[in-house]
Protein backbone atom coordinates (compact mmCIF):
# COMPACT_ATOMS: atom_id res chain seq x y z
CA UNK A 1 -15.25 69.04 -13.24
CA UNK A 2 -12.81 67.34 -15.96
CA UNK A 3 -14.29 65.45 -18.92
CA UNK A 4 -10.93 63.86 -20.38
CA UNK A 5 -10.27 62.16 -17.37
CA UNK A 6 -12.96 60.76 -15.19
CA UNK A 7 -11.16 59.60 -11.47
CA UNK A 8 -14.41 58.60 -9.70
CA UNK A 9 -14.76 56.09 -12.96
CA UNK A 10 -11.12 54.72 -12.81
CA UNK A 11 -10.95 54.95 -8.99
CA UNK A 12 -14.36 52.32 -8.94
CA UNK A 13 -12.72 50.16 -12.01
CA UNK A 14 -9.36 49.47 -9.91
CA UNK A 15 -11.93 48.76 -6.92
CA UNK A 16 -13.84 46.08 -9.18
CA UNK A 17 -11.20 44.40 -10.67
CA UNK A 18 -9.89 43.83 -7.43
CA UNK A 19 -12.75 42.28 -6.32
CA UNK A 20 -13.57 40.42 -9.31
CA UNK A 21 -10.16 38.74 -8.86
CA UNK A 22 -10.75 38.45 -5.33
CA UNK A 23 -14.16 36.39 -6.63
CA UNK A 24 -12.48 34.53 -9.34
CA UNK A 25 -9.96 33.33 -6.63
CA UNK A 26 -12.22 32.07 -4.04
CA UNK A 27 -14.55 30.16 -6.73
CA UNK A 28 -11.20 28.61 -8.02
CA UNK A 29 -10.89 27.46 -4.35
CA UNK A 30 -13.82 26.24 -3.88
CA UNK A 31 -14.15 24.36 -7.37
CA UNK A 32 -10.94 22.38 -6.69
CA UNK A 33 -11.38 22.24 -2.68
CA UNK A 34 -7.71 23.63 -2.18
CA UNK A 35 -7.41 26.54 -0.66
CA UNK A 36 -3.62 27.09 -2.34
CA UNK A 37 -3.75 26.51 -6.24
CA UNK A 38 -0.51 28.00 -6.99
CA UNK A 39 3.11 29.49 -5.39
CA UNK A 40 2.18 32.58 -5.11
CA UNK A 41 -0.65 32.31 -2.31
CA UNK A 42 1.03 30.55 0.12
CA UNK A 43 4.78 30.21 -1.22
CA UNK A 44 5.95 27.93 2.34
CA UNK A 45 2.60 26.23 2.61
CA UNK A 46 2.83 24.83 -0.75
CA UNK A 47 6.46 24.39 -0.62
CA UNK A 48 5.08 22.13 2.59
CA UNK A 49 2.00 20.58 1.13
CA UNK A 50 4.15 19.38 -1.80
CA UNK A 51 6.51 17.36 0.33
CA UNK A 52 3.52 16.21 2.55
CA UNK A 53 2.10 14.87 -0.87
CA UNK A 54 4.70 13.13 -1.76
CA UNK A 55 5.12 11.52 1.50
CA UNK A 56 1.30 10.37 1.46
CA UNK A 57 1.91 8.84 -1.89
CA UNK A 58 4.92 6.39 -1.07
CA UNK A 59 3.56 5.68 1.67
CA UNK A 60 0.63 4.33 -0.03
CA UNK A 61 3.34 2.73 -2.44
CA UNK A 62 4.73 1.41 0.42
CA UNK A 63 1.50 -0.03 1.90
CA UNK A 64 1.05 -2.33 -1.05
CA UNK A 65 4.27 -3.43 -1.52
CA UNK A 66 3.57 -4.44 2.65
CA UNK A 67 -0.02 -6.19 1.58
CA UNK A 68 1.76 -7.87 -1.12
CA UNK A 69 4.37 -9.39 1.12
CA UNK A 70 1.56 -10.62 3.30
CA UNK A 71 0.33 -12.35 0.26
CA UNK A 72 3.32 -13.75 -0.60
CA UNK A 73 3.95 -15.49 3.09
CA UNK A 74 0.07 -16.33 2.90
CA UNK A 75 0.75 -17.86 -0.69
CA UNK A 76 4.01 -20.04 1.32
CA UNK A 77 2.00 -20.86 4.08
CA UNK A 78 -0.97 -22.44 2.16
CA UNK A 79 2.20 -24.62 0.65
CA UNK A 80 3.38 -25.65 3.57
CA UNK A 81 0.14 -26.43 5.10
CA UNK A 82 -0.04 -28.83 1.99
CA UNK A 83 3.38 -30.35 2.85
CA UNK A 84 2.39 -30.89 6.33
CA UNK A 85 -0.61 -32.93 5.84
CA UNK A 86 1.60 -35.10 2.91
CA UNK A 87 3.89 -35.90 5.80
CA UNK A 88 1.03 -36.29 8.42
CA UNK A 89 -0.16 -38.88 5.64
CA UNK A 90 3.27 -40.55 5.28
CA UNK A 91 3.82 -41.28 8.89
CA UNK A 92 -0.08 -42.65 9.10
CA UNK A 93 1.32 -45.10 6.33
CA UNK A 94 4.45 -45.96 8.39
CA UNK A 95 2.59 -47.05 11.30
CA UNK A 96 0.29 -49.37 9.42
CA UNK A 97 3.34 -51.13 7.71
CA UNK A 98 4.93 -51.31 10.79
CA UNK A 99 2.19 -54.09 12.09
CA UNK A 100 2.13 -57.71 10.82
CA UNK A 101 -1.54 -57.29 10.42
CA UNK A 102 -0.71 -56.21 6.41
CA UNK A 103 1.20 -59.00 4.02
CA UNK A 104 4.06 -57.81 2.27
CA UNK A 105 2.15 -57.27 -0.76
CA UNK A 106 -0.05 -54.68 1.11
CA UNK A 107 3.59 -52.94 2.47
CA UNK A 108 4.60 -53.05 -1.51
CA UNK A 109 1.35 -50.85 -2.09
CA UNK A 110 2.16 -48.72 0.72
CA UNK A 111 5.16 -47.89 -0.31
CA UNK A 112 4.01 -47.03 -3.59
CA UNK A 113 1.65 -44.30 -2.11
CA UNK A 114 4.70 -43.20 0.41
CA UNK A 115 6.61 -42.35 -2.92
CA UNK A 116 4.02 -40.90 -4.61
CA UNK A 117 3.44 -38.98 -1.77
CA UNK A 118 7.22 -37.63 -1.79
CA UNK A 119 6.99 -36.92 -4.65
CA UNK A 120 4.39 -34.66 -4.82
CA UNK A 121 6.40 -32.35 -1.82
CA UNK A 122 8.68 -31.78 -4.07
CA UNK A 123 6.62 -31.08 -6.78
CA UNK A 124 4.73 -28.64 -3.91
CA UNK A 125 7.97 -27.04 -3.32
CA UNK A 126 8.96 -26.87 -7.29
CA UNK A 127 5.96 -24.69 -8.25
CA UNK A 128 5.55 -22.95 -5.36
CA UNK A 129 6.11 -18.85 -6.62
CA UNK A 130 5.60 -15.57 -5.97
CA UNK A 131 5.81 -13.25 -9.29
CA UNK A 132 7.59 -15.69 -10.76
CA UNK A 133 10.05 -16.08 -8.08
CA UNK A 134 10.15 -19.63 -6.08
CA UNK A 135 9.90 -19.25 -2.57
CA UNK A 136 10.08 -22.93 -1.12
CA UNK A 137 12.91 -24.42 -2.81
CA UNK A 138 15.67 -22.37 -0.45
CA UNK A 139 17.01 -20.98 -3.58
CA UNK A 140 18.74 -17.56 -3.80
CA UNK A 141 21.39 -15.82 -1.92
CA UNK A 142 21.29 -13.12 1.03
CA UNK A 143 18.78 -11.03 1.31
CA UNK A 144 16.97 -13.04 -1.42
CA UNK A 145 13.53 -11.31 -1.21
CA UNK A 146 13.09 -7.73 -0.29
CA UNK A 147 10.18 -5.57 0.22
CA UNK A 148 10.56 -1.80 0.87
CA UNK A 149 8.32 -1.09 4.00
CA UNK A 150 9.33 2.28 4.53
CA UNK A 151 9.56 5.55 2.31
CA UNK A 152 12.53 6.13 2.58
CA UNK A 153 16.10 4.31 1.28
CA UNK A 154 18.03 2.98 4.09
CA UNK A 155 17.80 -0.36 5.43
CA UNK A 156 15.40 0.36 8.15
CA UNK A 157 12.87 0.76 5.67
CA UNK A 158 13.14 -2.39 3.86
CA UNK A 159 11.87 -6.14 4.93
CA UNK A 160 14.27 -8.78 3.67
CA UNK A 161 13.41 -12.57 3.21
CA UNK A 162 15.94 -15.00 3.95
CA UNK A 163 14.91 -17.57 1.30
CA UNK A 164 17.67 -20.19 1.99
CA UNK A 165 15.78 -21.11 5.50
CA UNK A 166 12.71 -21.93 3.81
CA UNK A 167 13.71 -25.11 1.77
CA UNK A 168 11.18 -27.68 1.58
CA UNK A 169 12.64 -30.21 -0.18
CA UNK A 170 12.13 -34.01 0.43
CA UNK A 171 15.95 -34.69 0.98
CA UNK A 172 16.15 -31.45 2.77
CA UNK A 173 13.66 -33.02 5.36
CA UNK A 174 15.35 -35.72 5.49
CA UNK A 175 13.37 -38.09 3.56
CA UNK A 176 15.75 -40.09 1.84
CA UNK A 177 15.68 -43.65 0.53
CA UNK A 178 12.63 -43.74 2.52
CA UNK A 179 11.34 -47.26 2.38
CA UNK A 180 8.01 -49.04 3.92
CA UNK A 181 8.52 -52.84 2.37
CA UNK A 182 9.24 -53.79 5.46
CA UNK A 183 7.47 -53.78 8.83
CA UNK A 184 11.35 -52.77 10.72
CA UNK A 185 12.44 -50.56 7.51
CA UNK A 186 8.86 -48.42 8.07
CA UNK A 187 9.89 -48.11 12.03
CA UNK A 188 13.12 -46.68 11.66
CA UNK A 189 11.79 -44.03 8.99
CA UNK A 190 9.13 -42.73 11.11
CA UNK A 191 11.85 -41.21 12.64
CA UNK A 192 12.36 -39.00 9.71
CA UNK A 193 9.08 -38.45 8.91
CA UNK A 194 9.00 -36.87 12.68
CA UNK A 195 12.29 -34.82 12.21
CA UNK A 196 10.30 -33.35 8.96
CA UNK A 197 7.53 -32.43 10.79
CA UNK A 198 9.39 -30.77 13.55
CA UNK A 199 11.24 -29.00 10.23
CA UNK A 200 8.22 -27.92 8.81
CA UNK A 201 6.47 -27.23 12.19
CA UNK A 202 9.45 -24.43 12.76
CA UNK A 203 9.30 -23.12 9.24
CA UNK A 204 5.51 -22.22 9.72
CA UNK A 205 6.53 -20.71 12.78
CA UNK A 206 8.62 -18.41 11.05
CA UNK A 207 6.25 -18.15 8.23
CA UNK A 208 3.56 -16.79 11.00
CA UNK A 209 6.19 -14.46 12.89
CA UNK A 210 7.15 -12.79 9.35
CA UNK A 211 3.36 -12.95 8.75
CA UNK A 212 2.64 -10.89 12.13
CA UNK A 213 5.55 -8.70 11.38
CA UNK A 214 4.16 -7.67 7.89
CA UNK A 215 0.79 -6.91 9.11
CA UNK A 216 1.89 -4.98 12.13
CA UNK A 217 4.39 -2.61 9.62
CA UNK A 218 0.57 -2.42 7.44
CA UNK A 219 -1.05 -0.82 10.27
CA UNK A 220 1.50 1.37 10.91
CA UNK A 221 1.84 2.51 7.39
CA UNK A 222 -2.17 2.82 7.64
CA UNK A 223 -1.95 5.47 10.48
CA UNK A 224 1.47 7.15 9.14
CA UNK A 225 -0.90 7.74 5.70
CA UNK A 226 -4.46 8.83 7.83
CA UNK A 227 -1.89 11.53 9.86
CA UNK A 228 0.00 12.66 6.95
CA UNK A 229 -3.10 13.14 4.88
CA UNK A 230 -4.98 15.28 7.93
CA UNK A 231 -1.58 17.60 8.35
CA UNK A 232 -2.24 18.08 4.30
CA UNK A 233 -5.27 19.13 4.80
CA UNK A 234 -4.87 21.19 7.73
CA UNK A 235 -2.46 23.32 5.19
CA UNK A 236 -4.00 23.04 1.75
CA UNK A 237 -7.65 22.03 1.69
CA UNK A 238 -10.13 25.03 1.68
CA UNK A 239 -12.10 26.03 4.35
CA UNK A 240 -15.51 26.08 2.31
CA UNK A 241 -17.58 27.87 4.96
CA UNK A 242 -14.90 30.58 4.95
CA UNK A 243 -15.05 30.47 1.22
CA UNK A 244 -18.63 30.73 0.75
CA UNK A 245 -19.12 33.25 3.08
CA UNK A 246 -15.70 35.35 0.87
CA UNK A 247 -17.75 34.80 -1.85
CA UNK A 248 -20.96 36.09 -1.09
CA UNK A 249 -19.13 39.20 0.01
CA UNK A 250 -17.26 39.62 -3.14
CA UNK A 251 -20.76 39.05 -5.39
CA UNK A 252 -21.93 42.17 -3.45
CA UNK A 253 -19.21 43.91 -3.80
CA UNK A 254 -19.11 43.32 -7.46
CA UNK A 255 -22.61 44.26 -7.61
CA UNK A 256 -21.89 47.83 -5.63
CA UNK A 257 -18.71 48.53 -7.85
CA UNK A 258 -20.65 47.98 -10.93
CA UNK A 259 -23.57 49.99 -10.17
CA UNK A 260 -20.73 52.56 -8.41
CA UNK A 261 -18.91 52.54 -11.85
CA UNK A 262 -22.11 53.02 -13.87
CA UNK A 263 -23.08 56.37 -11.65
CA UNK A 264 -19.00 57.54 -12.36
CA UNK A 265 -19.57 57.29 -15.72
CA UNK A 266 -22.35 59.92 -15.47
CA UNK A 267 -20.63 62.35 -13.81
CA UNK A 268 -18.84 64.03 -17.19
CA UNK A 269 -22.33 64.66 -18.04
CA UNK A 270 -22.78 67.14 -15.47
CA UNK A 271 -19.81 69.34 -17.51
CA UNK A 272 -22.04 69.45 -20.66
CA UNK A 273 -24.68 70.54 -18.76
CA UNK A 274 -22.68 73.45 -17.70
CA UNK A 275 -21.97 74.28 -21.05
CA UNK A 276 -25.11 73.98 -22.41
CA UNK A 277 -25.95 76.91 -19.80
């Protein structure tokens, strides 16, 4: 029997810090719902989790910047649609001044209207922008617009805009000292008003394609993000069953190494009783 030093009593304190640490680490898991909270648990699952993370995140970057290019082309496309009916308007015009049923008066107010009707496409086509950037006017150089699709740098991962094909412009269609005084002058331009609408026709064609193109590199970014986020999980969430069930064990075991420490601490007492004979 030794008084001065008690073993039993520092054998069951080593014991019940252990587990209180063992307790204090498996709450921490299950208040933040990861089962690795620092380095040291799981040095090469963090290490892992941490790039994972970092992946999810641009890709969600990446994902917007995709949505907002959809917006953009949606934003062009409502435009266009605008510029299309203007010119579906125009050539209605040139086929009623092309009949001697109207006076030349009547062709004088037609005219007015075809002007007025030119010149709102290019006022269309002026104001037409995206974040402050004009996207109708076939301004800009090579690759013009970009929009990083990808998370990473090279130039698979980024969507470029050719702005110069998507000029919208009345003399750019080909609509010119367009004039309807006339019953022959509004014949020959309906000719132009057609090769505009064939113009426009094959710019909204490539206005849907990039359209299409944006919304298929969204879903893919969608299920890149869903399968990156599960392989996160897979490696840093906590199990919370397994927790809980850790956790119940380490209460009890807290419990037992208290009331084990409590009866160590008794056992000096036996000594006195020796020498109290």
């Amino acid at each position: 029997m030794r008084i001065s030093t008690n073993t039993s009593a520092i054998n069951a304190h080593r014991h019940l810090e252990r587990t209180q640490s063992a307790e204090d680490k498996t709450m921490n898991h299950l208040s933040t719902g990861s089962r690795i909270t620092e380095a040291s648990e799981d040095a090469a699952g963090y290490s892992v989790s941490t790039s994972l993370n970092a992946n999810i995140r641009s890709t969600q970057a990446a994902l917007r910047n995709t949505n907002d290019g959809i917006s953009m082309v949606q934003v062009a496309e409502g435009a266009v649609q605008t510029i299309s009916d203007k010119l579906i308007r125009m050539r209605e015009l040139g086929i009623q001044a092309s009949s001697d049923t109207i006076s030349d008066t009547e062709r004088r107010m037609i005219n007015r209207e075809v002007q007025q009707t030119k010149a709102e496409i290019d006022r269309v086509v002026s104001t037409t922008e995206y974040n402050g950037k004009k996207i109708l006017n076939g301004g800009g150089t090579w690759p013009g617009f970009e929009v990083q699709v990808g998370i990473h740098a090279d130039e698979n991962n980024t969507l470029g805009v050719d702005r110069r094909k998507f000029n919208f412009s009345s003399d750019r269609l080909g609509l010119h000292g367009l004039d309807f005084t006339t019953k022959e002058s509004a014949r020959e331009h309906l000719a132009d008003i057609d090769f505009a609408l064939d113009s426009v026709s094959s710019y909204r064609s490539t206005l849907g394609a990039l359209q299409s193109r944006f919304s298929t590199i969204a879903d893919n970014l969608g299920t890149s993000h869903q399968n990156l986020s599960a392989a996160n999980s897979r490696i840093k969430d906590a199990d919370v069953a397994s927790e809980t069930g850790d956790l119940a064990r380490n209460k009890i075991l807290r419990e037992a190494g208290t009331a084990v420490l409590a009866q160590a601490n008794t056992q000096p007492e036996q000594a006195l009783r020796l020498l109290n004979g």
